[in-house]
C-alpha atoms as a PDB file:
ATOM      1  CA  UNK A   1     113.555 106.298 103.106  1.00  0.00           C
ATOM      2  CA  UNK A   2     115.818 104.801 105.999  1.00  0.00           C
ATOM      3  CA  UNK A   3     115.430 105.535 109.286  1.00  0.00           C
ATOM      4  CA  UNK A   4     118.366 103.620 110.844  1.00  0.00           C
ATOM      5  CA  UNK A   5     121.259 104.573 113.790  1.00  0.00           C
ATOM      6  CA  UNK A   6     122.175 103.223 116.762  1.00  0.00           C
ATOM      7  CA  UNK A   7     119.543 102.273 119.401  1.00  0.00           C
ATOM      8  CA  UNK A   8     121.010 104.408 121.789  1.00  0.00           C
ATOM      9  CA  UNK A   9     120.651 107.105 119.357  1.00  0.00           C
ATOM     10  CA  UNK A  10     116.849 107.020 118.466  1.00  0.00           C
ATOM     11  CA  UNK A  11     113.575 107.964 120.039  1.00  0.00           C
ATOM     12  CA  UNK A  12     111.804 105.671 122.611  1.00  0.00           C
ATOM     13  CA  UNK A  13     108.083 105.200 121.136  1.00  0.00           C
ATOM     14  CA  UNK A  14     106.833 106.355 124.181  1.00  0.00           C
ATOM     15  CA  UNK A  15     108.157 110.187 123.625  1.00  0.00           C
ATOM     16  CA  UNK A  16     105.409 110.330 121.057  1.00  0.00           C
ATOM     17  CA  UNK A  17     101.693 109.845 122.453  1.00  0.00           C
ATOM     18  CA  UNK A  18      99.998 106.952 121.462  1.00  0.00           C
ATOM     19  CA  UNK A  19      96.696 108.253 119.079  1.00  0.00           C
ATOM     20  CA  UNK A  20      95.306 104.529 118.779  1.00  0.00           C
ATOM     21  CA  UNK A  21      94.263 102.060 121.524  1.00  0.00           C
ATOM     22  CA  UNK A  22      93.769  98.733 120.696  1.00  0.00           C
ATOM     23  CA  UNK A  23      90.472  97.078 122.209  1.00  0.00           C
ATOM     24  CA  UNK A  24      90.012  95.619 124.925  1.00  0.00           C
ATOM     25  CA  UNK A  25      89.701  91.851 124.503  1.00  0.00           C
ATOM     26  CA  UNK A  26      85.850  90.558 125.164  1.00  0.00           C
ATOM     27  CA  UNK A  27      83.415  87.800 124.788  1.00  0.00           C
ATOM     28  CA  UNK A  28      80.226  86.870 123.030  1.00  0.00           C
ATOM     29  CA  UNK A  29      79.463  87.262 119.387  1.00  0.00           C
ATOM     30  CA  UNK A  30      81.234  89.143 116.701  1.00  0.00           C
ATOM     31  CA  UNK A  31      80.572  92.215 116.157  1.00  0.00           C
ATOM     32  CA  UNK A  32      81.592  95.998 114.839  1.00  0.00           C
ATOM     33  CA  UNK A  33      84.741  97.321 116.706  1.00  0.00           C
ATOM     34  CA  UNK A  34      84.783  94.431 119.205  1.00  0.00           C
ATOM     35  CA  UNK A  35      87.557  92.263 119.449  1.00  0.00           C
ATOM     36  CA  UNK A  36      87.281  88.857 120.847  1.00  0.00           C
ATOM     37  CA  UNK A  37      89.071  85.195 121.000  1.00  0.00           C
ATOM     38  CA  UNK A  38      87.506  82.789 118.678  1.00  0.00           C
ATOM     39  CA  UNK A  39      88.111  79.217 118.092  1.00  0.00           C
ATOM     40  CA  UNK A  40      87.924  76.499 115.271  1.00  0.00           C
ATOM     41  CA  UNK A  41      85.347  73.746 115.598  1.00  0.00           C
ATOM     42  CA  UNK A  42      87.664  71.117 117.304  1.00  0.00           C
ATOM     43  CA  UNK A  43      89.120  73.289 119.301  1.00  0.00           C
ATOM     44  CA  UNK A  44      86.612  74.502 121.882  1.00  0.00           C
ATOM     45  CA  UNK A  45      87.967  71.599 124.683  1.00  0.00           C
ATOM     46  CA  UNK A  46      91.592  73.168 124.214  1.00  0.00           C
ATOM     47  CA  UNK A  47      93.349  75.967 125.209  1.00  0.00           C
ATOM     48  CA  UNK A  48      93.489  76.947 121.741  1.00  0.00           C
ATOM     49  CA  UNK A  49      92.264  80.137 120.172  1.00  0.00           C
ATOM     50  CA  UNK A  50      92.928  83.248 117.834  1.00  0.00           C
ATOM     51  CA  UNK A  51      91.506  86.886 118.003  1.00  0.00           C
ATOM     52  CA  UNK A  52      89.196  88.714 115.546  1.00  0.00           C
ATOM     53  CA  UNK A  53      88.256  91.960 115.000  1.00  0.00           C
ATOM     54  CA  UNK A  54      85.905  93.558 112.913  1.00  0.00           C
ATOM     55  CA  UNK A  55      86.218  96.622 111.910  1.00  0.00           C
ATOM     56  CA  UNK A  56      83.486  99.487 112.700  1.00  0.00           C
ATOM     57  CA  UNK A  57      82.437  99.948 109.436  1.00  0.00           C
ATOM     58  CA  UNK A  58      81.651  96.263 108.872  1.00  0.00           C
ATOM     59  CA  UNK A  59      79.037  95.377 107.262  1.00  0.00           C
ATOM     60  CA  UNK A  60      77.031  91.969 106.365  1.00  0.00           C
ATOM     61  CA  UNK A  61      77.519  91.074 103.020  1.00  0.00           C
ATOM     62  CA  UNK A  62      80.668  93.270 102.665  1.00  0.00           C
ATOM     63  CA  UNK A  63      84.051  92.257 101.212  1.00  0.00           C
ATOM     64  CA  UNK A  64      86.871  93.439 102.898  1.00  0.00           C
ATOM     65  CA  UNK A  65      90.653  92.833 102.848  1.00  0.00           C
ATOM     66  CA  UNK A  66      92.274  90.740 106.220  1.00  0.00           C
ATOM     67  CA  UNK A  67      95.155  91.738 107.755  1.00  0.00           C
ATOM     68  CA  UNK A  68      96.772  88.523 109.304  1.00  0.00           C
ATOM     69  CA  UNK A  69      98.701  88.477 111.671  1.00  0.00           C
ATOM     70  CA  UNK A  70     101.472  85.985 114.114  1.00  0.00           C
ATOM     71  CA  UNK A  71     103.256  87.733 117.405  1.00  0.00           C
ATOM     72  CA  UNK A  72     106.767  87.754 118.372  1.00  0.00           C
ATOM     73  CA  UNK A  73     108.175  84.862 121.026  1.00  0.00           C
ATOM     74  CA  UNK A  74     106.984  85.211 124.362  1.00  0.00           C
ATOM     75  CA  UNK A  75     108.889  85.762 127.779  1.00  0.00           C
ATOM     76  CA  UNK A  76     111.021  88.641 125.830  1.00  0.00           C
ATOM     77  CA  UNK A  77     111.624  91.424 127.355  1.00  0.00           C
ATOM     78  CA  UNK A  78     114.621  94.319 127.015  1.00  0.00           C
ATOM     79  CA  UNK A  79     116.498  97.318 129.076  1.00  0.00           C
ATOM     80  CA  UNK A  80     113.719  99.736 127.119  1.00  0.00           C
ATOM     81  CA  UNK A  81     110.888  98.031 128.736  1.00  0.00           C
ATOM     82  CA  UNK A  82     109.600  96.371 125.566  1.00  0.00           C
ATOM     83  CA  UNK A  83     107.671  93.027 126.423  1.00  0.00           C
ATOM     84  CA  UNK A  84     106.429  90.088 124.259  1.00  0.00           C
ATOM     85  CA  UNK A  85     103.986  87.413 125.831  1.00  0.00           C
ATOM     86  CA  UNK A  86     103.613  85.660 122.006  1.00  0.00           C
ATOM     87  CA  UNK A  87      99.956  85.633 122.195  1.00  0.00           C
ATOM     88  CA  UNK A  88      97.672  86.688 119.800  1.00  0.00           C
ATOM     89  CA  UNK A  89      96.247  89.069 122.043  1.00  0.00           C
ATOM     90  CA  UNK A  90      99.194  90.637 121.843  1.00  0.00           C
ATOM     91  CA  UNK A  91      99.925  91.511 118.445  1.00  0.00           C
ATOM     92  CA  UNK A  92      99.127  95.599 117.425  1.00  0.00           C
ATOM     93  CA  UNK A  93     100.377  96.350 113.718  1.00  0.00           C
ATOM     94  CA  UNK A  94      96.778  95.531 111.956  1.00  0.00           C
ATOM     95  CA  UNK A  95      94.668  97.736 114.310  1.00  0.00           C
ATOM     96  CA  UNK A  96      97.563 100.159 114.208  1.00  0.00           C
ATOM     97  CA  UNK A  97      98.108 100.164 110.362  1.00  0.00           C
ATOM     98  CA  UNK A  98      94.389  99.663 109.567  1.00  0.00           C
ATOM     99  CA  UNK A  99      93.151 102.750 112.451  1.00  0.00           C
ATOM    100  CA  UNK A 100      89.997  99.916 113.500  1.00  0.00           C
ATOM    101  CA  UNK A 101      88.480 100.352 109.881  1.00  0.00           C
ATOM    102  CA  UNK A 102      88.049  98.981 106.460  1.00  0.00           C
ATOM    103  CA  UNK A 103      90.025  95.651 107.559  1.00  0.00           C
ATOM    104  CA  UNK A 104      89.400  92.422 109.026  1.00  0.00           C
ATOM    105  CA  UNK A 105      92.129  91.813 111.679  1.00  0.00           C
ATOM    106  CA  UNK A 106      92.891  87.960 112.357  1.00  0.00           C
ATOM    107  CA  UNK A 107      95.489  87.521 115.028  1.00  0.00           C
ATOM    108  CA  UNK A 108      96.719  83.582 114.474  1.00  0.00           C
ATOM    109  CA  UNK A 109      98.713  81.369 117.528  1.00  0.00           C
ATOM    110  CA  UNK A 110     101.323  79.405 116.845  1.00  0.00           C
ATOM    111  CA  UNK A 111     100.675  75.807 118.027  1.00  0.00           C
ATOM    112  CA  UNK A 112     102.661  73.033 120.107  1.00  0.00           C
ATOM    113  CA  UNK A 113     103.604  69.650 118.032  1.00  0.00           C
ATOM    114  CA  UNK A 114     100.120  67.710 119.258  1.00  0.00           C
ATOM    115  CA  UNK A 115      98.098  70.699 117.996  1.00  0.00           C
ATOM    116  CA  UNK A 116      96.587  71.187 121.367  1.00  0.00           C
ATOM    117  CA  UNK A 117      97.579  74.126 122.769  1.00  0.00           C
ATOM    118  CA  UNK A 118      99.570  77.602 122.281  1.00  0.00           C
ATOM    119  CA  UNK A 119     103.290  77.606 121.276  1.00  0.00           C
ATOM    120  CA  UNK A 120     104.851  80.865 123.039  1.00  0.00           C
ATOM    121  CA  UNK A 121     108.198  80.469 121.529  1.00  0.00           C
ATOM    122  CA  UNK A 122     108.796  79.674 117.914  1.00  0.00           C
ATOM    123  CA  UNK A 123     106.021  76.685 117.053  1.00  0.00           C
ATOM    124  CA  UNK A 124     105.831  73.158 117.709  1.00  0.00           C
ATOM    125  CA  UNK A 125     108.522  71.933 120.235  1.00  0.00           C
ATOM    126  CA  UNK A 126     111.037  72.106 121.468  1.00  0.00           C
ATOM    127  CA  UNK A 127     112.315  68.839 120.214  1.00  0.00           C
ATOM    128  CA  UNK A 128     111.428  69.442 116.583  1.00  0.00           C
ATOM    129  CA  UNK A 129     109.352  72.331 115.763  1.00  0.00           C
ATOM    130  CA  UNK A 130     106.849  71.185 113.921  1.00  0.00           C
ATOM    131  CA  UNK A 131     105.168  73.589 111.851  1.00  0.00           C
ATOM    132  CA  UNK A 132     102.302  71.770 110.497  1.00  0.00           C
ATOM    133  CA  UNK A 133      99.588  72.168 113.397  1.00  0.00           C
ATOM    134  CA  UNK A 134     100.374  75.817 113.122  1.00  0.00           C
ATOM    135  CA  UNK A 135     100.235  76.237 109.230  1.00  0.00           C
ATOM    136  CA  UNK A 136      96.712  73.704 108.924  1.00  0.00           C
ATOM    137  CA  UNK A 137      95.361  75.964 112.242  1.00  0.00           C
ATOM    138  CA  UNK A 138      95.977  79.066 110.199  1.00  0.00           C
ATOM    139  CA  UNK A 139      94.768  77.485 106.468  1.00  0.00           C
ATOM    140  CA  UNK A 140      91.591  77.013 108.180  1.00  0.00           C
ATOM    141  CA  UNK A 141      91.024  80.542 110.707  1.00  0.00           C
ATOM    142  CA  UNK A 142      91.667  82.851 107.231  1.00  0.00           C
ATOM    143  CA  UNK A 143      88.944  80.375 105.477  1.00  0.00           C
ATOM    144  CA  UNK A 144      86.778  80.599 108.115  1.00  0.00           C
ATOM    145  CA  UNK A 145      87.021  84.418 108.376  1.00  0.00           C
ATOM    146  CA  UNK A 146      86.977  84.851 104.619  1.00  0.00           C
ATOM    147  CA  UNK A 147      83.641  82.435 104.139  1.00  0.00           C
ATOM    148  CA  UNK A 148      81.991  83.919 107.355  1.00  0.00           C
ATOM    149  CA  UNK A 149      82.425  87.284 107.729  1.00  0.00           C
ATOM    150  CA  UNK A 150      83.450  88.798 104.215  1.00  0.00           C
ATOM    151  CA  UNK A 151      86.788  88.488 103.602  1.00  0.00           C
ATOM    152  CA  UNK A 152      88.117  88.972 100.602  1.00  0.00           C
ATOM    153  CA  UNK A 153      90.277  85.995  99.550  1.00  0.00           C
ATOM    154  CA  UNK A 154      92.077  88.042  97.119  1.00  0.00           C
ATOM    155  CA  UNK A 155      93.033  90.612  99.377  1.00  0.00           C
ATOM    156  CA  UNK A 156      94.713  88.631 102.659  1.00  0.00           C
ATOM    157  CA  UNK A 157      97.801  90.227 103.440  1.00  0.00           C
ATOM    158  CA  UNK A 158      99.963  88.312 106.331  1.00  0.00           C
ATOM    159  CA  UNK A 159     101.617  90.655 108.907  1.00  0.00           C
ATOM    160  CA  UNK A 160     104.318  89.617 111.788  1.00  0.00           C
ATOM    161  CA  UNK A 161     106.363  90.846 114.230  1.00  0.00           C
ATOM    162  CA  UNK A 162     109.491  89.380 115.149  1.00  0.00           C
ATOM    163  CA  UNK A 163     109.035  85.518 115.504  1.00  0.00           C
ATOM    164  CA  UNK A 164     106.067  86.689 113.140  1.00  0.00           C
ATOM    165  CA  UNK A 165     108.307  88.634 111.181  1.00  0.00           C
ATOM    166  CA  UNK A 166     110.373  85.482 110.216  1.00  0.00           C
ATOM    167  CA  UNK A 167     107.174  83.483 110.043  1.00  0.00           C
ATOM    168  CA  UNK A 168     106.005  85.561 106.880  1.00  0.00           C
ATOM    169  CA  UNK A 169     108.127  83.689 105.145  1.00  0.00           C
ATOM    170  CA  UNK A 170     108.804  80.395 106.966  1.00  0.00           C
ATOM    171  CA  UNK A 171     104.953  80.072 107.967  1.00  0.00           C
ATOM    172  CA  UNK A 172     103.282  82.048 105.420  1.00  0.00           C
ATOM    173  CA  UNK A 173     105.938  80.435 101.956  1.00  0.00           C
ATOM    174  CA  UNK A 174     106.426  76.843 103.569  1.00  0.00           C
ATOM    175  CA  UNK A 175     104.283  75.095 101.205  1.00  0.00           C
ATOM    176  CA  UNK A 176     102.137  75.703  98.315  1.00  0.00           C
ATOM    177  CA  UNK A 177      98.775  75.494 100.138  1.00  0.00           C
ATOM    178  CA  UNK A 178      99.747  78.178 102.817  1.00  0.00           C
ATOM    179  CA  UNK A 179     101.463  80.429 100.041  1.00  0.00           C
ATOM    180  CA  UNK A 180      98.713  80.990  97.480  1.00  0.00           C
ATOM    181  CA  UNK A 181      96.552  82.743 100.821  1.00  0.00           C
ATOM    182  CA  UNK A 182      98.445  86.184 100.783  1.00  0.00           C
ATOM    183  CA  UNK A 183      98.657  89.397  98.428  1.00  0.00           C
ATOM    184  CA  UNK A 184     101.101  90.781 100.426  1.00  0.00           C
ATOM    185  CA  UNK A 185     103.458  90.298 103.655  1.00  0.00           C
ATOM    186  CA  UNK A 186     104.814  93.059 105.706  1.00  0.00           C
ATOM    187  CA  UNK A 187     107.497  91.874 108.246  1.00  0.00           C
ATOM    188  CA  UNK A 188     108.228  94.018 111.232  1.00  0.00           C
ATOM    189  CA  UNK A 189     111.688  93.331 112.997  1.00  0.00           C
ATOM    190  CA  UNK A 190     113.668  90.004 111.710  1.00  0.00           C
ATOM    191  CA  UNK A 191     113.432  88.364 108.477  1.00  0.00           C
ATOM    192  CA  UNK A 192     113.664  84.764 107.254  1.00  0.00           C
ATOM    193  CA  UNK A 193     117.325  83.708 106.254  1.00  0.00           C
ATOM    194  CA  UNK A 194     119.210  86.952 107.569  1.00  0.00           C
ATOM    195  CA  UNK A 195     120.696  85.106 110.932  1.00  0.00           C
ATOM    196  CA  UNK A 196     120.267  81.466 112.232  1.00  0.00           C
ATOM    197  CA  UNK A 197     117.734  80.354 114.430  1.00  0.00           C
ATOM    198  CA  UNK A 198     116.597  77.559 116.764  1.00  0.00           C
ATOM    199  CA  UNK A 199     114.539  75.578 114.740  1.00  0.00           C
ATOM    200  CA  UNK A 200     114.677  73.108 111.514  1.00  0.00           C
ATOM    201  CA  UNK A 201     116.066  74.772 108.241  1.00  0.00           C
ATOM    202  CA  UNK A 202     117.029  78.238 109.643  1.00  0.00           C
ATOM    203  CA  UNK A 203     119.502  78.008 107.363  1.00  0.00           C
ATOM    204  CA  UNK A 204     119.640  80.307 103.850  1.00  0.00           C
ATOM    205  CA  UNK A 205     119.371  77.656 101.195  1.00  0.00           C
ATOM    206  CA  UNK A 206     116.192  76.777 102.844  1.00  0.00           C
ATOM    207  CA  UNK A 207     115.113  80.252 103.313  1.00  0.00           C
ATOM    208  CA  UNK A 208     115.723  80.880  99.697  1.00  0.00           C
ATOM    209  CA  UNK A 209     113.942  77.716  98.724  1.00  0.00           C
ATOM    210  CA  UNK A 210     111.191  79.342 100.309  1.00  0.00           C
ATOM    211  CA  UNK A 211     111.402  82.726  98.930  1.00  0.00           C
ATOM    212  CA  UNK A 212     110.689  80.890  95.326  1.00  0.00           C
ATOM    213  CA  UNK A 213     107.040  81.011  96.630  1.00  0.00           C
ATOM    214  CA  UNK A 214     107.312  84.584  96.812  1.00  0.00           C
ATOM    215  CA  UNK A 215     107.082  85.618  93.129  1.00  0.00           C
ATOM    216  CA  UNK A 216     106.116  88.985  92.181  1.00  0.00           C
ATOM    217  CA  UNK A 217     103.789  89.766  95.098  1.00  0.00           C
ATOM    218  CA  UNK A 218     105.050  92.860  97.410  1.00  0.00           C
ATOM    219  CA  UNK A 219     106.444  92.653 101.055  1.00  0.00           C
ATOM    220  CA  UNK A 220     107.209  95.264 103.144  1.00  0.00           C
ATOM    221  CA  UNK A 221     110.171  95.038 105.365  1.00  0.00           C
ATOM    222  CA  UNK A 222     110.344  97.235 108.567  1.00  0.00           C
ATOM    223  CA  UNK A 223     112.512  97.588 111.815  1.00  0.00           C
ATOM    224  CA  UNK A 224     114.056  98.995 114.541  1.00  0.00           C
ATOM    225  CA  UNK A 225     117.471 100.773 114.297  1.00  0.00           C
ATOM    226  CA  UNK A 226     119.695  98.951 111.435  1.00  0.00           C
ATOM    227  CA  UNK A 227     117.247  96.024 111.115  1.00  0.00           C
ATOM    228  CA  UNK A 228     115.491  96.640 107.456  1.00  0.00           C
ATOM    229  CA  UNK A 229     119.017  97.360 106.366  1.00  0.00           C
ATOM    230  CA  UNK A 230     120.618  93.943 107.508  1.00  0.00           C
ATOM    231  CA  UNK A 231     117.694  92.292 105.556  1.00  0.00           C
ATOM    232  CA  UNK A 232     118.644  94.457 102.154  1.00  0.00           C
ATOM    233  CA  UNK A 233     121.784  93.711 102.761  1.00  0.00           C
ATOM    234  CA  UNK A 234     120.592  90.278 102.736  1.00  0.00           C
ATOM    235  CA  UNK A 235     118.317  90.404 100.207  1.00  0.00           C
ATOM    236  CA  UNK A 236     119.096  92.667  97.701  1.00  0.00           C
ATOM    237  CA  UNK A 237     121.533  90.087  96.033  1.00  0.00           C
ATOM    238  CA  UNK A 238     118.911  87.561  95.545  1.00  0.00           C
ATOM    239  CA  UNK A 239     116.100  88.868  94.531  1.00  0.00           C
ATOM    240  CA  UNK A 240     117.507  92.059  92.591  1.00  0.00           C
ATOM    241  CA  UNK A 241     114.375  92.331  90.838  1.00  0.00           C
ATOM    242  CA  UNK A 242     111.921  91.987  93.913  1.00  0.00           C
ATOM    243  CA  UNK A 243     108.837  94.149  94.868  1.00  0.00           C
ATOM    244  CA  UNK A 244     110.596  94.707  98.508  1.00  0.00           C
ATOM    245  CA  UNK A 245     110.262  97.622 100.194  1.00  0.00           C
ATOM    246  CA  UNK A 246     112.829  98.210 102.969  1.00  0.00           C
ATOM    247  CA  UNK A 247     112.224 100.966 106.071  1.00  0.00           C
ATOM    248  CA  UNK A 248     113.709 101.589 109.223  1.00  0.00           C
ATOM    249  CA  UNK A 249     110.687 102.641 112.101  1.00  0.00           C
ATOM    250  CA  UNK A 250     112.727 105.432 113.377  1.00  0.00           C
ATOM    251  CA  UNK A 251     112.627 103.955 116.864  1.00  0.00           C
ATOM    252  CA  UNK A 252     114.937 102.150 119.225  1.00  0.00           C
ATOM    253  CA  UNK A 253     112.006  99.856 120.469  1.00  0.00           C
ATOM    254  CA  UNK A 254     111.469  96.015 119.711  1.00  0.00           C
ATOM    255  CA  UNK A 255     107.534  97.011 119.974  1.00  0.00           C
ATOM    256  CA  UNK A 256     104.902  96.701 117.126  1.00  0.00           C
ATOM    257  CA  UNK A 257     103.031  99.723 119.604  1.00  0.00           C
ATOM    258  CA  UNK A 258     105.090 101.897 117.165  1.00  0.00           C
ATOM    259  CA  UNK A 259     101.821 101.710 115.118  1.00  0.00           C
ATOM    260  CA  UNK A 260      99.351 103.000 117.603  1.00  0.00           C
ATOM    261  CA  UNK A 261     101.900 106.354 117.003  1.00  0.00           C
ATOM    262  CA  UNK A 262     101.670 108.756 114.253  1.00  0.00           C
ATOM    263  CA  UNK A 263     105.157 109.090 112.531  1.00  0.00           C
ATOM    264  CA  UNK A 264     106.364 108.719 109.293  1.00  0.00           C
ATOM    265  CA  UNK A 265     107.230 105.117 108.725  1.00  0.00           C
ATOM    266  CA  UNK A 266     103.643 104.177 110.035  1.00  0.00           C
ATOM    267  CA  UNK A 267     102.169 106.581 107.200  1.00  0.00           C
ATOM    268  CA  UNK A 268     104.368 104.900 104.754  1.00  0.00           C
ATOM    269  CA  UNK A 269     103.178 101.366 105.673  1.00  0.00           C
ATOM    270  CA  UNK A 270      99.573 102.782 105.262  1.00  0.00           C
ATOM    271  CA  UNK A 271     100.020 103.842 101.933  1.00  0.00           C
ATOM    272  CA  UNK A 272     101.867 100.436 100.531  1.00  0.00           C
ATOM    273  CA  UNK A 273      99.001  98.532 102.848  1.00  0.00           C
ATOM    274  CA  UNK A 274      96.263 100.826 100.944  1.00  0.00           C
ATOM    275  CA  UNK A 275      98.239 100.062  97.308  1.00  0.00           C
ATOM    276  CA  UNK A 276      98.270  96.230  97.728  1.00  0.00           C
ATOM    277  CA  UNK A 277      94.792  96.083  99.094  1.00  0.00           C
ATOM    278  CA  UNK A 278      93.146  98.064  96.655  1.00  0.00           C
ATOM    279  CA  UNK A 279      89.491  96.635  94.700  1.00  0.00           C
ATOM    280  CA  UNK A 280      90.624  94.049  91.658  1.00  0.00           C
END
């Protein structure tokens, strides 16, 4: 089901009341419902960090699936009063899709070429964006969170919105190490390939040589307005045969708080999320 139109056309998010709050960032130790920035050994002198949550049912000794996610660019901002700051902190589809339970939420940065701080638009820099700090930081946070507090390596599904969106694929299918993590991607707003961007191998060639990685595993392919159907526009032609499933949020908004919301497209995303997470 498509829920596409002009922007002008659809719904703010904020006509429907939000029946989720994310919360509220916090320190100390991990624990049930509390989420918190955490950091790799190496990292602790640096500005460098990524947010967990644990769900309130978590348990010791429990496997559960991880929802992993990358934000959208920083400094963004738009006439509907939708803002980015491309932190981790900022990132809402796995608390929204997940409702706080039954998932592991990992909320990844992107990082600058010397692997020493945050990148809040694209990764790397400027000059070259480099990829490789960001791809090694996030190898090691879903280990860490897998062999520490139960994750299920089998059941890591990468989320994004935006920038994230396009780093499912350009991030999460760059190489062979980073592929093999994930069961599942679902990209929110943008896709890898559809348009050029500002950064090395934008182009579609190298977006398809990417999408080889993919192979049968499912992704689920959201956005605002027309967006979902300029990627199957894209997309459909290549990969004919492809476990994609394509929806349009209903919404004018360039917002992942779409999730916090009860309408249909979240529902829909809950029910592919439950299907590609379910016991092996």
């Amino acid at each position: 089901m498509q829920f596409s139109g002009h922007a002008a056309e659809l719904p703010d998010i904020r006509t429907v009341p939000a029946d989720l709050t994310v919360p509220a960032l916090t320190e100390g130790s991990p624990a049930p419902g509390k989420r918190l920035k955490h950091t790799l050994g190496g990292f602790q002198t640096t500005p460098v960090y990524h947010v967990l949550y644990l769900p309130t049912d978590w348990k010791p000794g429990a496997k559960l699936p991880v929802l992993v996610e990358f934000a959208g660019n920083g400094g963004y901002s738009n006439r509907f009063g939708d803002i980015s700051t491309g932190r981790p902190e900022g990132s809402n589809l796995g608390y929204g899709l997940s409702a706080g339970r039954g998932f592991l939420w990992l909320c990844v940065p992107y990082l600058n070429a010397a692997g020493d701080d945050l990148a809040l638009t694209w990764w790397g820099d400027a000059a070259n964006r480099d990829p490789q700090p960001t791809l090694k930081y996030c190898r090691e946070a879903v280990s860490r969170v897998c062999r520490d507090f139960g994750g299920d390596e089998a059941r890591v599904v990468l989320l994004g919105f935006s920038r994230g969106a396009i780093a499912c694929n350009y991030l999460g299918l760059h190489d062979d190490a980073t592929a093999k993590l994930w069961c599942g991607f679902l990209a929110y707003s943008h896709y890898d390939g559809v348009r050029a961007w500002p950064y090395p191998s934008s182009d579609r060639a190298s977006a398809l040589t990417r999408l080889q990685r993919l192979g049968s595993r499912p992704q689920f392919i959201c956005g605002e307005s027309g967006n979902a159907s300029e990627t199957e526009r894209y997309l459909k032609p290549l990969l004919p045969d492809a476990n994609l499933t394509f929806l349009g949020t209903g919404f004018r908004n360039h917002n992942d708080a779409w999730t916090l919301r009860p309408n249909p497209a979240r529902e829909q995303a809950r029910v592919w999320l439950a299907k590609v997470t379910a016991t092996r």
